[in-house]
C-alpha atoms as a PDB file:
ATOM      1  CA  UNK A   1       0.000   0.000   0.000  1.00  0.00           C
ATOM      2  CA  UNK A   2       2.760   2.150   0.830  1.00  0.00           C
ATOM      3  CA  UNK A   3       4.319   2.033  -2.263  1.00  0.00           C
ATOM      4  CA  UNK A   4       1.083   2.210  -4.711  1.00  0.00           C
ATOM      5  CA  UNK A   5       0.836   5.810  -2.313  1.00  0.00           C
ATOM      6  CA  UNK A   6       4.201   6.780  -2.974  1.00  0.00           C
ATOM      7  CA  UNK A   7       3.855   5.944  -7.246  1.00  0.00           C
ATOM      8  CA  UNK A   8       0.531   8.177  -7.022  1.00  0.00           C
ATOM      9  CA  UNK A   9       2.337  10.973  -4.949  1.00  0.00           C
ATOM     10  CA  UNK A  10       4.730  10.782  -7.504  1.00  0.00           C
ATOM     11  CA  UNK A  11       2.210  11.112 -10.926  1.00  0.00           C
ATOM     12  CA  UNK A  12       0.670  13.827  -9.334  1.00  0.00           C
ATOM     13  CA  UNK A  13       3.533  15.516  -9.113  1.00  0.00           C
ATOM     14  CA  UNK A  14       4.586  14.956 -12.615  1.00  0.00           C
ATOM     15  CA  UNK A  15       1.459  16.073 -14.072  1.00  0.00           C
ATOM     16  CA  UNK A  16       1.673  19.381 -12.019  1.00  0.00           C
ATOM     17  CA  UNK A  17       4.648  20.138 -13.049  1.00  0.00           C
ATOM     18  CA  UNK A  18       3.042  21.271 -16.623  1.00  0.00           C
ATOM     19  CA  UNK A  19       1.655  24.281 -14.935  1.00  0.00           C
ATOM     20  CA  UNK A  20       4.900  25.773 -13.915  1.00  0.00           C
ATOM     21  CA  UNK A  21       5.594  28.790 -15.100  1.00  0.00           C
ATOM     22  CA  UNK A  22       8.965  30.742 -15.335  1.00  0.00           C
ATOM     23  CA  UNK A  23       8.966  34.611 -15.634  1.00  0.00           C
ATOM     24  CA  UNK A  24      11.984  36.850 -15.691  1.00  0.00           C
ATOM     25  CA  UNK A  25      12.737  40.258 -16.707  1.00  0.00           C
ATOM     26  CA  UNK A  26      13.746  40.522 -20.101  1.00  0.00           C
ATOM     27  CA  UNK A  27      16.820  42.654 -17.979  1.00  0.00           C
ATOM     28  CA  UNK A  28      17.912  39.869 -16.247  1.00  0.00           C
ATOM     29  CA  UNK A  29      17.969  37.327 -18.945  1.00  0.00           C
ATOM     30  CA  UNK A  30      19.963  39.509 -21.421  1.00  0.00           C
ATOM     31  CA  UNK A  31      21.735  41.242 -19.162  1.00  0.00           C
ATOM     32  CA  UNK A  32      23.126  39.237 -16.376  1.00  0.00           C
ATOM     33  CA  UNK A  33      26.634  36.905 -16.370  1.00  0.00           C
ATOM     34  CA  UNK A  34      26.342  33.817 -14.086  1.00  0.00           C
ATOM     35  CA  UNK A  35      28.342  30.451 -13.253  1.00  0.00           C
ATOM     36  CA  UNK A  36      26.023  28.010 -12.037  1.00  0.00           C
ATOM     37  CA  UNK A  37      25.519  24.182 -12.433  1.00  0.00           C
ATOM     38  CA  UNK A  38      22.968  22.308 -14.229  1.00  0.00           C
ATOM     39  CA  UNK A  39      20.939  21.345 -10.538  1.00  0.00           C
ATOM     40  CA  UNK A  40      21.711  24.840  -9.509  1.00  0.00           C
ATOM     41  CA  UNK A  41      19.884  26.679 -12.252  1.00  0.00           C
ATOM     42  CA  UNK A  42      17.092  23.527 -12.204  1.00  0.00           C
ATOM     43  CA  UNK A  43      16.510  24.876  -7.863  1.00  0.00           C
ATOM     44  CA  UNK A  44      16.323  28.490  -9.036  1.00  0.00           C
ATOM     45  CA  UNK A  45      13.948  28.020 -11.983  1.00  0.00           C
ATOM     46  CA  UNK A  46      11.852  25.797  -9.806  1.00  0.00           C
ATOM     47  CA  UNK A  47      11.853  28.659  -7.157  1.00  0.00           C
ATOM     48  CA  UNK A  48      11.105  31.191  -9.574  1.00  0.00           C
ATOM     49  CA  UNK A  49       8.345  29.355 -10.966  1.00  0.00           C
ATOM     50  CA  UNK A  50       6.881  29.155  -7.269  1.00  0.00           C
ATOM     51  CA  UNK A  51       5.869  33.078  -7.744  1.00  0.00           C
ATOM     52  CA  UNK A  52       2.209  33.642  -8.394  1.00  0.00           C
ATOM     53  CA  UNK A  53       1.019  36.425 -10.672  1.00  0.00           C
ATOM     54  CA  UNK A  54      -0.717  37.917  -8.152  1.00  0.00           C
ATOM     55  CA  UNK A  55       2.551  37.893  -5.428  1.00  0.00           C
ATOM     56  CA  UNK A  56       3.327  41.630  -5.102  1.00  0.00           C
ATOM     57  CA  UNK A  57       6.547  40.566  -2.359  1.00  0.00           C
ATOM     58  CA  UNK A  58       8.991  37.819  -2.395  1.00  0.00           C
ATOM     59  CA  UNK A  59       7.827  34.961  -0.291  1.00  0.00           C
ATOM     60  CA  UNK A  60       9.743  31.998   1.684  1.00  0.00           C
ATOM     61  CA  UNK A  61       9.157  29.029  -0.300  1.00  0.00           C
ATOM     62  CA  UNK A  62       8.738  25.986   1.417  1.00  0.00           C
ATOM     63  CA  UNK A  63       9.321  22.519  -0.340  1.00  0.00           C
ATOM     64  CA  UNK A  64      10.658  19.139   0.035  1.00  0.00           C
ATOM     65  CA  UNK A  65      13.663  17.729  -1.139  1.00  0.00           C
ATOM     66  CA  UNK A  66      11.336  14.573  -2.076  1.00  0.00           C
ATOM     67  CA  UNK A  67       9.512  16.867  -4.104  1.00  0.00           C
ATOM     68  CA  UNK A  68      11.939  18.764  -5.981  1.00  0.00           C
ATOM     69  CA  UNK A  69      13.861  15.148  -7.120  1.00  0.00           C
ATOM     70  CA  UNK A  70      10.345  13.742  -8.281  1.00  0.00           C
ATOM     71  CA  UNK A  71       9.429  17.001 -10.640  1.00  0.00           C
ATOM     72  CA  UNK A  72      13.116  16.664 -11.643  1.00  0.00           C
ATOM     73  CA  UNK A  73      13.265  13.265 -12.451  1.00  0.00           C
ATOM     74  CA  UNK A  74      15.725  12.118 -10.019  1.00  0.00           C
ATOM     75  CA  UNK A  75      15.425   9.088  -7.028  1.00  0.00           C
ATOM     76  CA  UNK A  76      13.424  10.785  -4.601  1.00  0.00           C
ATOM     77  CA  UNK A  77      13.823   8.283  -2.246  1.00  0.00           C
ATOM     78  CA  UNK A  78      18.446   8.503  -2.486  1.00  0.00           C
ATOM     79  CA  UNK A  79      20.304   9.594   0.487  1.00  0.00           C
ATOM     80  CA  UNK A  80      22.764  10.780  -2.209  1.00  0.00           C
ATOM     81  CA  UNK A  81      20.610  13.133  -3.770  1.00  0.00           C
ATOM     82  CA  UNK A  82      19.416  14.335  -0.940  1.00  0.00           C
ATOM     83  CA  UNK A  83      22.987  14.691   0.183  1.00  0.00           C
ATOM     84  CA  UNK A  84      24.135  16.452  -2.929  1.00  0.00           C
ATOM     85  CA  UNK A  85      21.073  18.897  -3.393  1.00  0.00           C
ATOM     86  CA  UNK A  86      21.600  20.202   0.505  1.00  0.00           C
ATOM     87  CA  UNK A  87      25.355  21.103  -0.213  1.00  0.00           C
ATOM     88  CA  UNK A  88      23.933  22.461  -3.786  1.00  0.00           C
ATOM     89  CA  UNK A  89      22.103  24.799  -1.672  1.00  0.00           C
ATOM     90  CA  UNK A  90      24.730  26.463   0.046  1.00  0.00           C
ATOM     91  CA  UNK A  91      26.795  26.443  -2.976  1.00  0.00           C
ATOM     92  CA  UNK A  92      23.796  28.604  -4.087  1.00  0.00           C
ATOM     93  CA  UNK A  93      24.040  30.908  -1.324  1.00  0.00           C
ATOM     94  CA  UNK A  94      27.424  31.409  -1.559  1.00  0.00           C
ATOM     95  CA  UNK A  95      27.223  32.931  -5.143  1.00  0.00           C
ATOM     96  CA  UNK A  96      25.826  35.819  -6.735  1.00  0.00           C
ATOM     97  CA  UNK A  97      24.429  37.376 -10.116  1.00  0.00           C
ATOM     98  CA  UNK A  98      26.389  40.103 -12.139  1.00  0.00           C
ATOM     99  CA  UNK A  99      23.281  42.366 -13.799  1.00  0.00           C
ATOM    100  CA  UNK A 100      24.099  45.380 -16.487  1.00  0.00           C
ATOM    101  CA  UNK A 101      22.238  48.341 -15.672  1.00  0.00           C
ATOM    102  CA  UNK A 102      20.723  51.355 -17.405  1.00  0.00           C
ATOM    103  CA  UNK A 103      23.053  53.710 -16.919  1.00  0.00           C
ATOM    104  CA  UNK A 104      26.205  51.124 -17.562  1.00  0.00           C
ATOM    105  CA  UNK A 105      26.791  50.068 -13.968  1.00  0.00           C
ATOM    106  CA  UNK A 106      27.251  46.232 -13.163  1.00  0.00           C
ATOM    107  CA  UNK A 107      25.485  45.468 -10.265  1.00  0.00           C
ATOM    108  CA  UNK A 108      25.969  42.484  -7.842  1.00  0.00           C
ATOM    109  CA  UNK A 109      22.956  40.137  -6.648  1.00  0.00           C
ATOM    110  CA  UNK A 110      22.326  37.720  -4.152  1.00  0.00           C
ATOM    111  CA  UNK A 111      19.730  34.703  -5.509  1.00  0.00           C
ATOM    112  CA  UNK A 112      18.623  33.689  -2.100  1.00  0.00           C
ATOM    113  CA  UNK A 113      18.527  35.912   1.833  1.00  0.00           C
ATOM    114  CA  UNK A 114      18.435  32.436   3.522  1.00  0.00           C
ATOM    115  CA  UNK A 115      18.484  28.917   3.575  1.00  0.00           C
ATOM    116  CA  UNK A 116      17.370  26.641   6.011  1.00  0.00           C
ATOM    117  CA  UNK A 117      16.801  22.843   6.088  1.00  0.00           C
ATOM    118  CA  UNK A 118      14.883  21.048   8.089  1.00  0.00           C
ATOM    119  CA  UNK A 119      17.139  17.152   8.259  1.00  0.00           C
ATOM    120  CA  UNK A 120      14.641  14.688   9.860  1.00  0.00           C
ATOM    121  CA  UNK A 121      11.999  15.952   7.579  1.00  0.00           C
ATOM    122  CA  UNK A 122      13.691  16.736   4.221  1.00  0.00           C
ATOM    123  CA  UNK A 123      12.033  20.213   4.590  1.00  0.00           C
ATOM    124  CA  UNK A 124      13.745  23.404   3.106  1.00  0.00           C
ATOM    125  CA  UNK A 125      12.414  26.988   3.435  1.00  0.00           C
ATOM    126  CA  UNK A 126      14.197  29.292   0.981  1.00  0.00           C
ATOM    127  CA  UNK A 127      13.765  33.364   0.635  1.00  0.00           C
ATOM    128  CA  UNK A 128      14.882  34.167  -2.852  1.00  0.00           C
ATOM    129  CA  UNK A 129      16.703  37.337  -1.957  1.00  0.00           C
ATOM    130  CA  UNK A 130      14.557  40.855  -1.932  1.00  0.00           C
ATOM    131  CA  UNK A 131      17.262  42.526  -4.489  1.00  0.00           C
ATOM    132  CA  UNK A 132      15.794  40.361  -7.301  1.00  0.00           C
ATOM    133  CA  UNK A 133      12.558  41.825  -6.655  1.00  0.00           C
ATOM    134  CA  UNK A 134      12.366  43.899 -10.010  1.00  0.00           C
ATOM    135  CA  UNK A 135      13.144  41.151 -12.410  1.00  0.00           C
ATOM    136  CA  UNK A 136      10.110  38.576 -10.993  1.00  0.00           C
ATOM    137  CA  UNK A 137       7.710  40.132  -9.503  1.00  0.00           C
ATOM    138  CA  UNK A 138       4.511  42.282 -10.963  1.00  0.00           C
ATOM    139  CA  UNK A 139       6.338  42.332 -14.251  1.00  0.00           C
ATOM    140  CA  UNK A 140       3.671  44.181 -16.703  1.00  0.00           C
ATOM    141  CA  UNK A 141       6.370  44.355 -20.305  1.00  0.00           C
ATOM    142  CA  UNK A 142       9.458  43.527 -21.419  1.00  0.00           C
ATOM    143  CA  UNK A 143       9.647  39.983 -19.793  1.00  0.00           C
ATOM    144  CA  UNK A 144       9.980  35.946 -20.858  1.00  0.00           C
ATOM    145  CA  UNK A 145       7.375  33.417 -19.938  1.00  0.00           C
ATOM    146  CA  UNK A 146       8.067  29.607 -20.550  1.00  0.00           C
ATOM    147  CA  UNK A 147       7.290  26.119 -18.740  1.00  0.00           C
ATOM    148  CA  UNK A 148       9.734  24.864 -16.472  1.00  0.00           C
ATOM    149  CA  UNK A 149       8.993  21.787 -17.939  1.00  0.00           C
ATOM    150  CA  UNK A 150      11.371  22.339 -20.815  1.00  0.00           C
ATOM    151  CA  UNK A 151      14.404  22.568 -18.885  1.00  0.00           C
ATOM    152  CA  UNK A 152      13.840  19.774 -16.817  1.00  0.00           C
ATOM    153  CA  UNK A 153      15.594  17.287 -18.852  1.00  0.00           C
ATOM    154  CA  UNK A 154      18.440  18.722 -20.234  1.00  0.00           C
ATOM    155  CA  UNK A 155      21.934  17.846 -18.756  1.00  0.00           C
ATOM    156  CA  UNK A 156      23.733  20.535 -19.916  1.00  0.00           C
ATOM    157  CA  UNK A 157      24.337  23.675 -18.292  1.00  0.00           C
ATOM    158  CA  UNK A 158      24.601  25.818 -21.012  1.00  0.00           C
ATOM    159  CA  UNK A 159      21.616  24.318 -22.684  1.00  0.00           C
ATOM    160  CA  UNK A 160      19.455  25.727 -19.833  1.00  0.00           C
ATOM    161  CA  UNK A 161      21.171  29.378 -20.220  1.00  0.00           C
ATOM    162  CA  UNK A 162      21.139  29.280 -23.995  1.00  0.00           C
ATOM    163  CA  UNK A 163      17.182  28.376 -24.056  1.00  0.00           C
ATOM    164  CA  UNK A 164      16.197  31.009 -21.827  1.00  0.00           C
ATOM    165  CA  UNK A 165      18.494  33.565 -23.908  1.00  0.00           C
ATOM    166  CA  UNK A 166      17.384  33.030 -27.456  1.00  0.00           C
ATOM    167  CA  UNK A 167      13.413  32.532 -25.991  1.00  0.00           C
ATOM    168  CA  UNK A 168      13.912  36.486 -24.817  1.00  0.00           C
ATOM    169  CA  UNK A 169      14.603  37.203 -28.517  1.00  0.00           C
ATOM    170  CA  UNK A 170      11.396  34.645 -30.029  1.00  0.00           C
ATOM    171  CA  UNK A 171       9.245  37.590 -31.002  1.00  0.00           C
ATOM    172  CA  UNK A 172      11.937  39.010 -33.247  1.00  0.00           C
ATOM    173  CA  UNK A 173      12.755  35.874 -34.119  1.00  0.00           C
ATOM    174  CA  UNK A 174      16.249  36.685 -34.519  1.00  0.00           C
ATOM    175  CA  UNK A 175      19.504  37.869 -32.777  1.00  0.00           C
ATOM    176  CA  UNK A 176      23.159  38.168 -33.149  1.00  0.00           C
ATOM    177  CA  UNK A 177      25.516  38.071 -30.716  1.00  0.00           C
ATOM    178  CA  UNK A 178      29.506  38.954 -30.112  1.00  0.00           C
ATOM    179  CA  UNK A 179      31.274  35.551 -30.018  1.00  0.00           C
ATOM    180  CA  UNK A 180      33.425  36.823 -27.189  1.00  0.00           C
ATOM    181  CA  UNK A 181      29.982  38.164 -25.533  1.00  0.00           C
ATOM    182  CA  UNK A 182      27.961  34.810 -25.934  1.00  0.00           C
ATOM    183  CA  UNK A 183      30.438  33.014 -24.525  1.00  0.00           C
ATOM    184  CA  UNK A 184      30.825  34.984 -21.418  1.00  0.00           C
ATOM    185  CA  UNK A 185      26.841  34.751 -20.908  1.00  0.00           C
ATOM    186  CA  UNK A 186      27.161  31.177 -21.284  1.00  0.00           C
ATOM    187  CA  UNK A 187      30.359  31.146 -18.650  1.00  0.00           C
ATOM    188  CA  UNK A 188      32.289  29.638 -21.792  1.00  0.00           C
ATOM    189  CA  UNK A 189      35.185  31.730 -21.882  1.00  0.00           C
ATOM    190  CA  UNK A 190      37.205  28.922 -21.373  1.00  0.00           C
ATOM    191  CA  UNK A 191      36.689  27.341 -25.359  1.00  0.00           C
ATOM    192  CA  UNK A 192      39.147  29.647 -27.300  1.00  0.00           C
ATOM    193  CA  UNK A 193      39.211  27.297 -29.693  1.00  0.00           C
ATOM    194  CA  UNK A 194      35.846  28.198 -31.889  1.00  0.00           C
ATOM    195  CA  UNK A 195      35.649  24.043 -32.858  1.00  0.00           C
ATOM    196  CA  UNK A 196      36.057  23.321 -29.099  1.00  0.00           C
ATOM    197  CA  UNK A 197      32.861  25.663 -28.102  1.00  0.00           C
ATOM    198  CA  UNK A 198      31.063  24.811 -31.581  1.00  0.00           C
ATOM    199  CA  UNK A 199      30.819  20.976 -30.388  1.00  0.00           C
ATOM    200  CA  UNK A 200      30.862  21.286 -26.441  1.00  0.00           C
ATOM    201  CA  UNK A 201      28.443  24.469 -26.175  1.00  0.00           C
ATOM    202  CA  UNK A 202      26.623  25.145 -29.425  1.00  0.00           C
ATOM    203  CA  UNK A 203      26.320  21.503 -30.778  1.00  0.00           C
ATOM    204  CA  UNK A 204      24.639  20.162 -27.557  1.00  0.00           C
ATOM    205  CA  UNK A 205      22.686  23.110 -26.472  1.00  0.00           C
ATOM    206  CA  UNK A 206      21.433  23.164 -29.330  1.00  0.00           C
ATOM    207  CA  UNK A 207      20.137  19.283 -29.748  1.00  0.00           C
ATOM    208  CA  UNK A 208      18.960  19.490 -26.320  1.00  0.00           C
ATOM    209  CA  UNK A 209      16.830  22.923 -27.004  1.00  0.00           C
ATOM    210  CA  UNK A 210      15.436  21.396 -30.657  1.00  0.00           C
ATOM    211  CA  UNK A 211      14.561  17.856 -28.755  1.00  0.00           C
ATOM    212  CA  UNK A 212      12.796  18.933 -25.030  1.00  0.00           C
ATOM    213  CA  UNK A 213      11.633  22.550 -25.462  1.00  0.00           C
ATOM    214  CA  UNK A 214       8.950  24.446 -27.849  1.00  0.00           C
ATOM    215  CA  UNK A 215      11.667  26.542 -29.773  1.00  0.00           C
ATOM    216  CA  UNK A 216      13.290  25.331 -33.704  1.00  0.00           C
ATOM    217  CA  UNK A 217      16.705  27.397 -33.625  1.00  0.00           C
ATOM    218  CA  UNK A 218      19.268  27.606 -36.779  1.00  0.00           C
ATOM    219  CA  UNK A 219      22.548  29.649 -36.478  1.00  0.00           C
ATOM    220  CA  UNK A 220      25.094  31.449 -38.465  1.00  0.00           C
ATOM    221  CA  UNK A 221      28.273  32.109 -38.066  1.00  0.00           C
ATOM    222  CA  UNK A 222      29.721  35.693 -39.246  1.00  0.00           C
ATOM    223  CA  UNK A 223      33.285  35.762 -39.651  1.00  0.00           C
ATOM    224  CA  UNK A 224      35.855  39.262 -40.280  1.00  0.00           C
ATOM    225  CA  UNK A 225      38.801  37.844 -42.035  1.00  0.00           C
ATOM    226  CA  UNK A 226      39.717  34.629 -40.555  1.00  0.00           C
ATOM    227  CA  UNK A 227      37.749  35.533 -37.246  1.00  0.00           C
ATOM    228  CA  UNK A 228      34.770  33.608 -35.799  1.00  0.00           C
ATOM    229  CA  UNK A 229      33.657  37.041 -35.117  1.00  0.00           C
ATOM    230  CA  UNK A 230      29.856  37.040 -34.415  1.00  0.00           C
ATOM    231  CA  UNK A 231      26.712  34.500 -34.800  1.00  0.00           C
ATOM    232  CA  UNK A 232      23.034  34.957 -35.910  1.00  0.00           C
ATOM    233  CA  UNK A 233      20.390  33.065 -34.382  1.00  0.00           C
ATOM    234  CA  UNK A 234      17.279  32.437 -36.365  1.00  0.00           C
ATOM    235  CA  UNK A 235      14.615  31.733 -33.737  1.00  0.00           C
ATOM    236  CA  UNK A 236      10.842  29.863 -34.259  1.00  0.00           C
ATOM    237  CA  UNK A 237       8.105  28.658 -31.975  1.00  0.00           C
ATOM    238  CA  UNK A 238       6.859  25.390 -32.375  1.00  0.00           C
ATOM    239  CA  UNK A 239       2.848  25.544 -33.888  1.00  0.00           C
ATOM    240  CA  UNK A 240       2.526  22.137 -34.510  1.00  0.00           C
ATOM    241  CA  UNK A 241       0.408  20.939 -31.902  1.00  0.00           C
ATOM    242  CA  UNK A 242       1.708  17.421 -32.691  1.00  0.00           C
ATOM    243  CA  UNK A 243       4.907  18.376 -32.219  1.00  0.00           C
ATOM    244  CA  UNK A 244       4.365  19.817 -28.675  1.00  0.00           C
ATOM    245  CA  UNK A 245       2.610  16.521 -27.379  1.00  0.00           C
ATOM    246  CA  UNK A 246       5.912  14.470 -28.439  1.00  0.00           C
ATOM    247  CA  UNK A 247       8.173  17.249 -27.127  1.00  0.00           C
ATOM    248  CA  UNK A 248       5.952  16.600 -23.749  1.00  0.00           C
ATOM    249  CA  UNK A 249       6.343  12.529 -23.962  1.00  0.00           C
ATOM    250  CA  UNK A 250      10.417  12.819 -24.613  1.00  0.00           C
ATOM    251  CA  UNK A 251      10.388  14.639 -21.260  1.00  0.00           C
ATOM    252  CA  UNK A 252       8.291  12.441 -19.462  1.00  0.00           C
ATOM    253  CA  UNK A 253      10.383   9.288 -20.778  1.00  0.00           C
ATOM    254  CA  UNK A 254      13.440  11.093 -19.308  1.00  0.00           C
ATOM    255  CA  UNK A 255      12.323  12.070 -16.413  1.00  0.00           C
ATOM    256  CA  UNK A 256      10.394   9.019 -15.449  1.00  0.00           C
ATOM    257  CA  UNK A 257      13.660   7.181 -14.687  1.00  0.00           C
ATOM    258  CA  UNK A 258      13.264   8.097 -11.165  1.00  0.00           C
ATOM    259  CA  UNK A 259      16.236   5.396 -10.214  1.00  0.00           C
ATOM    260  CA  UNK A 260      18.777   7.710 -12.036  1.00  0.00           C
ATOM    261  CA  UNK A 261      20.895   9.428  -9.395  1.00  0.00           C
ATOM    262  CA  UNK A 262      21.299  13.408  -9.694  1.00  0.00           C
ATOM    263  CA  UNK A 263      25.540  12.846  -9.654  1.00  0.00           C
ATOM    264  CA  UNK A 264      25.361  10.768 -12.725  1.00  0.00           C
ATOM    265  CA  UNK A 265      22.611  12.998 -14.806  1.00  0.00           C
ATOM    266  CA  UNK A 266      25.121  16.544 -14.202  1.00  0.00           C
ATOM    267  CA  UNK A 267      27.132  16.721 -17.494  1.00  0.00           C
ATOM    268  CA  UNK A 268      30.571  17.829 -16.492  1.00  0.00           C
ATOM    269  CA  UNK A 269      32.148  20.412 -18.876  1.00  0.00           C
END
């Protein structure tokens, strides 16, 4: 009996997860430089997606550990995972946001005021910090909307960042970038070689964004002499309604492996 309750706890919780919505600032997608892991941006878009329409202050979130592993995909039930997310956390607290102002400025951001976790119970109560207030809550223009469904079972880092980027730009349907400047957004820097960040960074974001999310992206690369100096996205929503439902199932298939432990689904780059 107990674990037919735990397999329904755990549908549930699957099929919820299609309502979850993720709003930013258009400001702090475009304009923001951060280093974080594949779990650690999973935790803050799950937070983020936490915030109702209707919030006009930036609330503690309370969840369980259980419950974050089961809408991720992972073994809700590892001591592992549990383990690994908990020192995630702090990692998380420990780091901060670089955001390009108005008038030129960088600014400095916390994610999160506080942590605190709760052992016996698995509990966590997290306050995503008050300085990120302008970018999530009671945005009225100038923002991105998407499910957090779509990021859920991609493995690479930049994947996540590179989704969220070019689905800022979908109404215009196209955008070019700096090389140099993409690849410090993406926290790439380190891929001088362009054939080194074509296939580790472009090649798999890429096939991961075209196979779990709702966008069709094709690129360009603009060279000055022999420089890989600049590349042009060419951006696309998917219509096909057909097309959504079997984006949906590939998800589902991957994150239905719930015996998969979170250290071996983090891609290390």
């Amino acid at each position: 009996m107990e674990i037919k309750d735990k397999t329904n706890e755990i549908v549930k919780k699957k099929g919820e997860v299609r309502n979850y919505q993720v709003v930013k600032a258009n400001e702090l997608i475009q304009k923001s430089r951060f280093t974080l892991k594949v779990q650690e941006q999973k935790i803050i878009l799950y937070l983020i997606s936490k915030i109702k329409p209707e919030d006009m202050e930036l609330k503690e979130h309370i969840f369980k550990i259980q419950d974050f592993c089961t809408v991720c995909g992972l073994d809700a039930y590892s001591g592992a995972n549990y383990a690994y997310i908990k020192q995630t956390l702090k990692d998380l607290r420990d780091k901060s946001i670089w955001v390009m102002l108005p008038d030129g400025y960088e600014i400095t951001l916390s994610w999160f005021d506080y942590i605190k976790i709760k052992k016996d119970s698995g509990t966590v109560i997290i306050k995503i910090a008050d300085n990120m207030k302008p970018y999530l809550i009671q945005l009225k223009e100038c923002y991105t909307q998407y499910e957090l469904l779509y990021i859920l079972a991609m493995k690479s880092q930049y994947s996540l960042r590179l989704y969220e980027l070019l689905k800022s730009y979908e109404n215009i349907h196209r955008q070019t970038f700096e090389m140099d400047d993409l690849k410090k957004r993406l926290s790439a820097e380190h891929y001088t070689l362009f054939a080194d960040f074509q296939r580790n960074v472009l090649d798999i974001a890429l096939r991961e964004i075209e196979e779990f999310s709702d966008l069709n992206v094709k690129y360009k690369i603009i060279k000055e002499g022999r420089r890989f100096a600049k590349i042009e996205f060419f951006i696309e929503i998917e219509e096909d309604v057909k097309e959504r439902v079997a984006t949906w199932a590939r998800i589902e298939e991957i994150l239905g492996n719930d015996q998969i432990s979170l250290l071996d689904k983090e891609e290390k780059s």
